[in-house]
Protein backbone atom coordinates (compact mmCIF):
# COMPACT_ATOMS: atom_id res chain seq x y z
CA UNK A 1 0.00 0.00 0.00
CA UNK A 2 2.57 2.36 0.89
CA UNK A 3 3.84 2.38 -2.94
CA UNK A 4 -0.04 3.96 -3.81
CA UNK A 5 0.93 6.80 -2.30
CA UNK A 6 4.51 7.50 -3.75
CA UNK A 7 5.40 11.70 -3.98
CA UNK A 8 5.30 12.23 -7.94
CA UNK A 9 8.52 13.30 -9.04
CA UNK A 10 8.66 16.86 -10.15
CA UNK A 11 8.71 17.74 -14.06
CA UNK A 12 12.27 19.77 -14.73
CA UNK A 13 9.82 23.02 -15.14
CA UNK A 14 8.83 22.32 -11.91
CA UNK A 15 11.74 21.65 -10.33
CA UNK A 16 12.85 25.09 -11.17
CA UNK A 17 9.53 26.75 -9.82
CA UNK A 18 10.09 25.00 -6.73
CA UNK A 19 13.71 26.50 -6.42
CA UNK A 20 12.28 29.92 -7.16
CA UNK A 21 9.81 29.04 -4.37
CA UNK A 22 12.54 28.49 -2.01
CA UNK A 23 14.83 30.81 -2.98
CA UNK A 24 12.32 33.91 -2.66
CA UNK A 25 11.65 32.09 1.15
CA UNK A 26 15.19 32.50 1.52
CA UNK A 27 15.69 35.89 1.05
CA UNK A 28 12.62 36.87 4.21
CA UNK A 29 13.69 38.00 7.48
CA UNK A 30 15.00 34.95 9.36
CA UNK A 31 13.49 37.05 12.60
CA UNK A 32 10.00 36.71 10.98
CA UNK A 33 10.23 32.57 10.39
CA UNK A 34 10.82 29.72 13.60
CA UNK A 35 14.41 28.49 13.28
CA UNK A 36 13.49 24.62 12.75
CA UNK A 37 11.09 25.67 9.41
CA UNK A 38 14.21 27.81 8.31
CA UNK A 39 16.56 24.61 8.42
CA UNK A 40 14.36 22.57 6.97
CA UNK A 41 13.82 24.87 3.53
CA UNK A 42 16.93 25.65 3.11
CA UNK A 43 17.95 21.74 3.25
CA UNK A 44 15.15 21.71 0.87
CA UNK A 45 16.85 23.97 -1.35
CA UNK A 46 19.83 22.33 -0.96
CA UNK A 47 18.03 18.92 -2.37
CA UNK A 48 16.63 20.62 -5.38
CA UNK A 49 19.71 22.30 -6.34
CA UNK A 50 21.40 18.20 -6.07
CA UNK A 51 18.34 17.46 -8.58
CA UNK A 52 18.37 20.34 -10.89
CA UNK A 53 22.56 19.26 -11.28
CA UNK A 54 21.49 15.90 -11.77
CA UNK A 55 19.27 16.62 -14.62
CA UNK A 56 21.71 18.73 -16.15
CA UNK A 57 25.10 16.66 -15.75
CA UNK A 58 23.62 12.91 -15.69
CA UNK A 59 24.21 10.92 -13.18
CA UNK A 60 26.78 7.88 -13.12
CA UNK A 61 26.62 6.77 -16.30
CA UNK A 62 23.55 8.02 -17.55
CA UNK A 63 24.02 10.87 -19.92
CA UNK A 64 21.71 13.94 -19.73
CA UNK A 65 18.49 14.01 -21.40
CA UNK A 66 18.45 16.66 -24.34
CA UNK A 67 14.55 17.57 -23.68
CA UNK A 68 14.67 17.68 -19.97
CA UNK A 69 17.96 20.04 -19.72
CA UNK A 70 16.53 22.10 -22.61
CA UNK A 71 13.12 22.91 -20.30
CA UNK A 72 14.84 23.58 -17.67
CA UNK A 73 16.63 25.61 -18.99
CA UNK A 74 13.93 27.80 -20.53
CA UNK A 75 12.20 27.59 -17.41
CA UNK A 76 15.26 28.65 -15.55
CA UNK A 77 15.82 31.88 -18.36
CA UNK A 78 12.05 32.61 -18.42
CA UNK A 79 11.22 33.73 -14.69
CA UNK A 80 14.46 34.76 -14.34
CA UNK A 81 15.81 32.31 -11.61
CA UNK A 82 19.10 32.48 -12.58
CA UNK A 83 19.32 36.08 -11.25
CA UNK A 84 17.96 35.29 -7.69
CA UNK A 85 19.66 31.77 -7.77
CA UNK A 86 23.14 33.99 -8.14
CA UNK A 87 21.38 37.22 -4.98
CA UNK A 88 20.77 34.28 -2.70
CA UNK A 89 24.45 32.08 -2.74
CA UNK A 90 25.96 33.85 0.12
CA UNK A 91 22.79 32.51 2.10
CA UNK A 92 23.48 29.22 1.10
CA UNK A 93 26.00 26.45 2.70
CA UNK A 94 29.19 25.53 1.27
CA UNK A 95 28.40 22.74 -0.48
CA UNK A 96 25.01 24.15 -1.72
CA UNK A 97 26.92 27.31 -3.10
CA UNK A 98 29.18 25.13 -4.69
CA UNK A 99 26.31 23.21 -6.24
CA UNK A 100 25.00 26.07 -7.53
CA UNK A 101 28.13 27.58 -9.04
CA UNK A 102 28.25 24.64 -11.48
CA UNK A 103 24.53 24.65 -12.23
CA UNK A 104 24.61 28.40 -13.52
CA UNK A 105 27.92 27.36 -15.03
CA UNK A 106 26.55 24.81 -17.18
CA UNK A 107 23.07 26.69 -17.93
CA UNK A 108 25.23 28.99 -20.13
CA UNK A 109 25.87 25.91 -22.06
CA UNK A 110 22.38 24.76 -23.08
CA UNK A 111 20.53 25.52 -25.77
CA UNK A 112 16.99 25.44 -26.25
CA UNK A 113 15.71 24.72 -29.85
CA UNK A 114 18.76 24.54 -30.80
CA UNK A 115 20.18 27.65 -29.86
CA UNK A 116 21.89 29.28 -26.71
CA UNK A 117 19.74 31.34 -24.66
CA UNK A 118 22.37 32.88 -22.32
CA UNK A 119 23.37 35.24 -24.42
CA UNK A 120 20.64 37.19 -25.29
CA UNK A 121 19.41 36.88 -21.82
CA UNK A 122 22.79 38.56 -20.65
CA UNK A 123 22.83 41.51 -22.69
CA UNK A 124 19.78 42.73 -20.33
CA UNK A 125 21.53 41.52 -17.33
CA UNK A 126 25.06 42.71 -17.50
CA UNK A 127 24.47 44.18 -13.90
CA UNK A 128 24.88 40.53 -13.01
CA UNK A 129 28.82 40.98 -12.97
CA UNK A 130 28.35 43.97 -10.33
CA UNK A 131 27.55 41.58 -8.29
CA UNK A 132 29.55 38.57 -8.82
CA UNK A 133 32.82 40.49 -9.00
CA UNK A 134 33.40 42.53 -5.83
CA UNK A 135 31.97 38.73 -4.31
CA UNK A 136 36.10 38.36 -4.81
CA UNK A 137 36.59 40.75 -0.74
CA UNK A 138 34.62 38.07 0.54
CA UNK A 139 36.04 34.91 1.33
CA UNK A 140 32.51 33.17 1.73
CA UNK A 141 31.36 33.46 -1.80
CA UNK A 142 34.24 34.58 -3.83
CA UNK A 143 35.17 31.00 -5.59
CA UNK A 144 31.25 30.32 -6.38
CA UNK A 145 30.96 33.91 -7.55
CA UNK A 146 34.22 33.37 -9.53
CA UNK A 147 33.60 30.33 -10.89
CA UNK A 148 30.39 32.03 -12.39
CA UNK A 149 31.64 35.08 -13.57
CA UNK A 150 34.55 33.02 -16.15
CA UNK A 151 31.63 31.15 -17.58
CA UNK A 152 29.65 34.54 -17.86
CA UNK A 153 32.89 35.66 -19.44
CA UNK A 154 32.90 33.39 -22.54
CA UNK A 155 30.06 35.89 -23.68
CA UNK A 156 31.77 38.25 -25.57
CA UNK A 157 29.26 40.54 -24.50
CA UNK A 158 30.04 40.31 -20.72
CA UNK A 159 33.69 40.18 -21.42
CA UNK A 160 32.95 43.81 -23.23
CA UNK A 161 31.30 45.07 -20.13
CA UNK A 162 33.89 44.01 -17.58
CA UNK A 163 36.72 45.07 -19.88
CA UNK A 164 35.34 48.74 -19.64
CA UNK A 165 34.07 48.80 -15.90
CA UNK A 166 35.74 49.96 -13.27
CA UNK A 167 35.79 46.03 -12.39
CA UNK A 168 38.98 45.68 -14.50
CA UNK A 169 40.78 48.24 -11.96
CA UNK A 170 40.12 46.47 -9.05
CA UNK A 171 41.10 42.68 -10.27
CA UNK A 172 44.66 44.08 -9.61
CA UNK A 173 43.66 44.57 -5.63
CA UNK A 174 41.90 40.94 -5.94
CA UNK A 175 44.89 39.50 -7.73
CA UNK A 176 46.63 40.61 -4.30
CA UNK A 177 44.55 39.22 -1.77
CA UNK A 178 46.21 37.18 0.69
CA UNK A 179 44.02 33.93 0.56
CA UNK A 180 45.53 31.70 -2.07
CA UNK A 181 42.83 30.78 -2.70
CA UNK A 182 40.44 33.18 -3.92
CA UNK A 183 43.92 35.35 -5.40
CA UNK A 184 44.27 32.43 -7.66
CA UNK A 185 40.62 32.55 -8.77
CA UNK A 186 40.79 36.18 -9.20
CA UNK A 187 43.77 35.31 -11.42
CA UNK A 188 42.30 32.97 -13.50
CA UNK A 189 39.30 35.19 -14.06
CA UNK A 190 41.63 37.80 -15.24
CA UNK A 191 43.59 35.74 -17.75
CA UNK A 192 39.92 34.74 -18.81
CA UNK A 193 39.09 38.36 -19.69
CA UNK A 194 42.41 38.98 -21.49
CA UNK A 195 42.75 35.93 -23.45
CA UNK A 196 38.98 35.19 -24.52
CA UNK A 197 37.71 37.52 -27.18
CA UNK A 198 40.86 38.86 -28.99
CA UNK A 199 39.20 41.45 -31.16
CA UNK A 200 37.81 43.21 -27.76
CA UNK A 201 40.70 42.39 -25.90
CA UNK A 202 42.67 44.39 -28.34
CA UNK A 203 40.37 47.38 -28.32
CA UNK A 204 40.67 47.49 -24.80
CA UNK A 205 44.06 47.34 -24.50
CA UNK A 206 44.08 49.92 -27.56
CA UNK A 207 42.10 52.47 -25.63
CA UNK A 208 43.28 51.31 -21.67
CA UNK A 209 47.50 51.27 -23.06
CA UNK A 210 48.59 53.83 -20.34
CA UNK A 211 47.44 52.66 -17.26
CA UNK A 212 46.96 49.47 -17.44
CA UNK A 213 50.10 48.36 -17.98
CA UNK A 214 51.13 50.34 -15.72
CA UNK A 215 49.67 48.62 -12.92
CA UNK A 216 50.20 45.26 -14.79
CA UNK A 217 53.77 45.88 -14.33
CA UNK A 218 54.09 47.57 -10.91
CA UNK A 219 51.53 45.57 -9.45
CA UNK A 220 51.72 42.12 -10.70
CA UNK A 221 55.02 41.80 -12.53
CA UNK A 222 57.42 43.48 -10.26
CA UNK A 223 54.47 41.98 -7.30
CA UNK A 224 56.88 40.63 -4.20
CA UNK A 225 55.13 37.19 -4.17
CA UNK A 226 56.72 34.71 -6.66
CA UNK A 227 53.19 33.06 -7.67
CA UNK A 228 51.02 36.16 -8.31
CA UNK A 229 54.64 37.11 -11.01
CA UNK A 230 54.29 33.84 -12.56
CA UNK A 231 50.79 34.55 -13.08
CA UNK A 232 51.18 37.63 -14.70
CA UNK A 233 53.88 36.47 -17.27
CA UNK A 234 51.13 33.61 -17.94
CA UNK A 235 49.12 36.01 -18.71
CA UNK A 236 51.75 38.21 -20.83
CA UNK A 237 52.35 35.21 -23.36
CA UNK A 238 49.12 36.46 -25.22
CA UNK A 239 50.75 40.04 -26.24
CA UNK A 240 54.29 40.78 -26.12
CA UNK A 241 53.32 44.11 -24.94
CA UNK A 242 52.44 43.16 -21.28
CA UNK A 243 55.94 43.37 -20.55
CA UNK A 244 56.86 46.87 -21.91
């Protein structure tokens, strides 16, 4: 008898409405909701988010299924989820956050009908990367917020944006942070913006010349720490010019 009465497992469309669900519980005043029915969501959440990666990335052997990630993924883009997933990480644990890095990760990925939908959906939400970026002066969510913001990057669009925001300035403060850790994502995030999109790379570098390269130089290759140098002439290999 007990099987009559299994819980129906949720569509992919619904899986995503559920999230959204959560999420926007999330984000209320923790003062206004008893502790245990807090816990107990946001566990929730954290099961969904193990569900909506499942669909996405297979599971053991299984490969994903091509109709299941493509509504989810139109789901995800449609009622904007992907914006509120990204607002509410820092309320989420670190294995959730984690979770959810690689989910919005691989959404940029998918296509639905045959085309990408990222794209277009990040030209109106550029504003996106003034949030993920300064994530990088806090050690809580600046890996998940990096890890994001280099798969945001591979839009040539975004790259364009945080090529000519004052976000390019302060990746040579990140790049100096004293956690290995995130000053080696900040790092790779940087070498993602200069070596992506060569056409706008150049422009940038065209119209930035001056003083960029002169905090390239004073602040990352004449830097005292050996790793954050080695970085830089990584970085340089891409245009002779880094080092003049």
């Amino acid at each position: 008898m007990k099987g009559l009465f299994k819980t129906r497992s949720r569509t992919p469309v619904e899986l995503v409405q559920h999230l959204r669900e959560l999420i926007l519980f999330a984000h209320r005043d923790p003062s206004d909701i008893p502790k245990k029915k807090r816990e107990d969501k946001m566990a929730e959440l954290g099961k969904v988010l193990v569900e909506i990666r499942t669909i996405l990335f297979g599971e053991g052997q299984s490969e994903p299924n091509a109709e299941a990630c493509s509504q989810l993924t139109q789901e995800f883009f449609r009622e904007d989820t992907l914006r509120i997933l990204i607002v509410c990480i820092p309320k989420l644990d670190l294995g959730s956050r984690q979770i959810a890095a690689r989910v919005i990760s691989n959404l940029q990925k998918q296509k639905v009908q045959g085309r990408l939908v990222a794209p277009q959906y990040m030209e109106s939400n550029l504003d996106l990367l003034d949030i993920l970026l300064p994530g990088y002066a806090d050690d809580e969510i600046a890996v998940p917020y990096g890890i994001i913001a280099r798969e945001l990057i591979c839009h040539q669009v975004v790259a364009k944006y945080v090529l000519e925001s004052e976000h390019m300035r302060n990746f040579f403060e990140y790049i100096q942070i004293e956690t290995f850790e995130i000053s080696s994502d900040a790092q790779a995030t940087f070498k993602e913006l200069l070596t992506r999109h060569k056409s706008t790379v150049s422009e940038f570098l065209t119209n930035n010349f001056d003083w960029f390269f002169v905090e390239y130089n004073s602040k990352l290759l004449e830097s005292d720490k050996y790793i954050t140098r080695r970085h830089a002439v990584k970085v340089s290999i891409f245009r002779p010019l880094c080092v003049y």
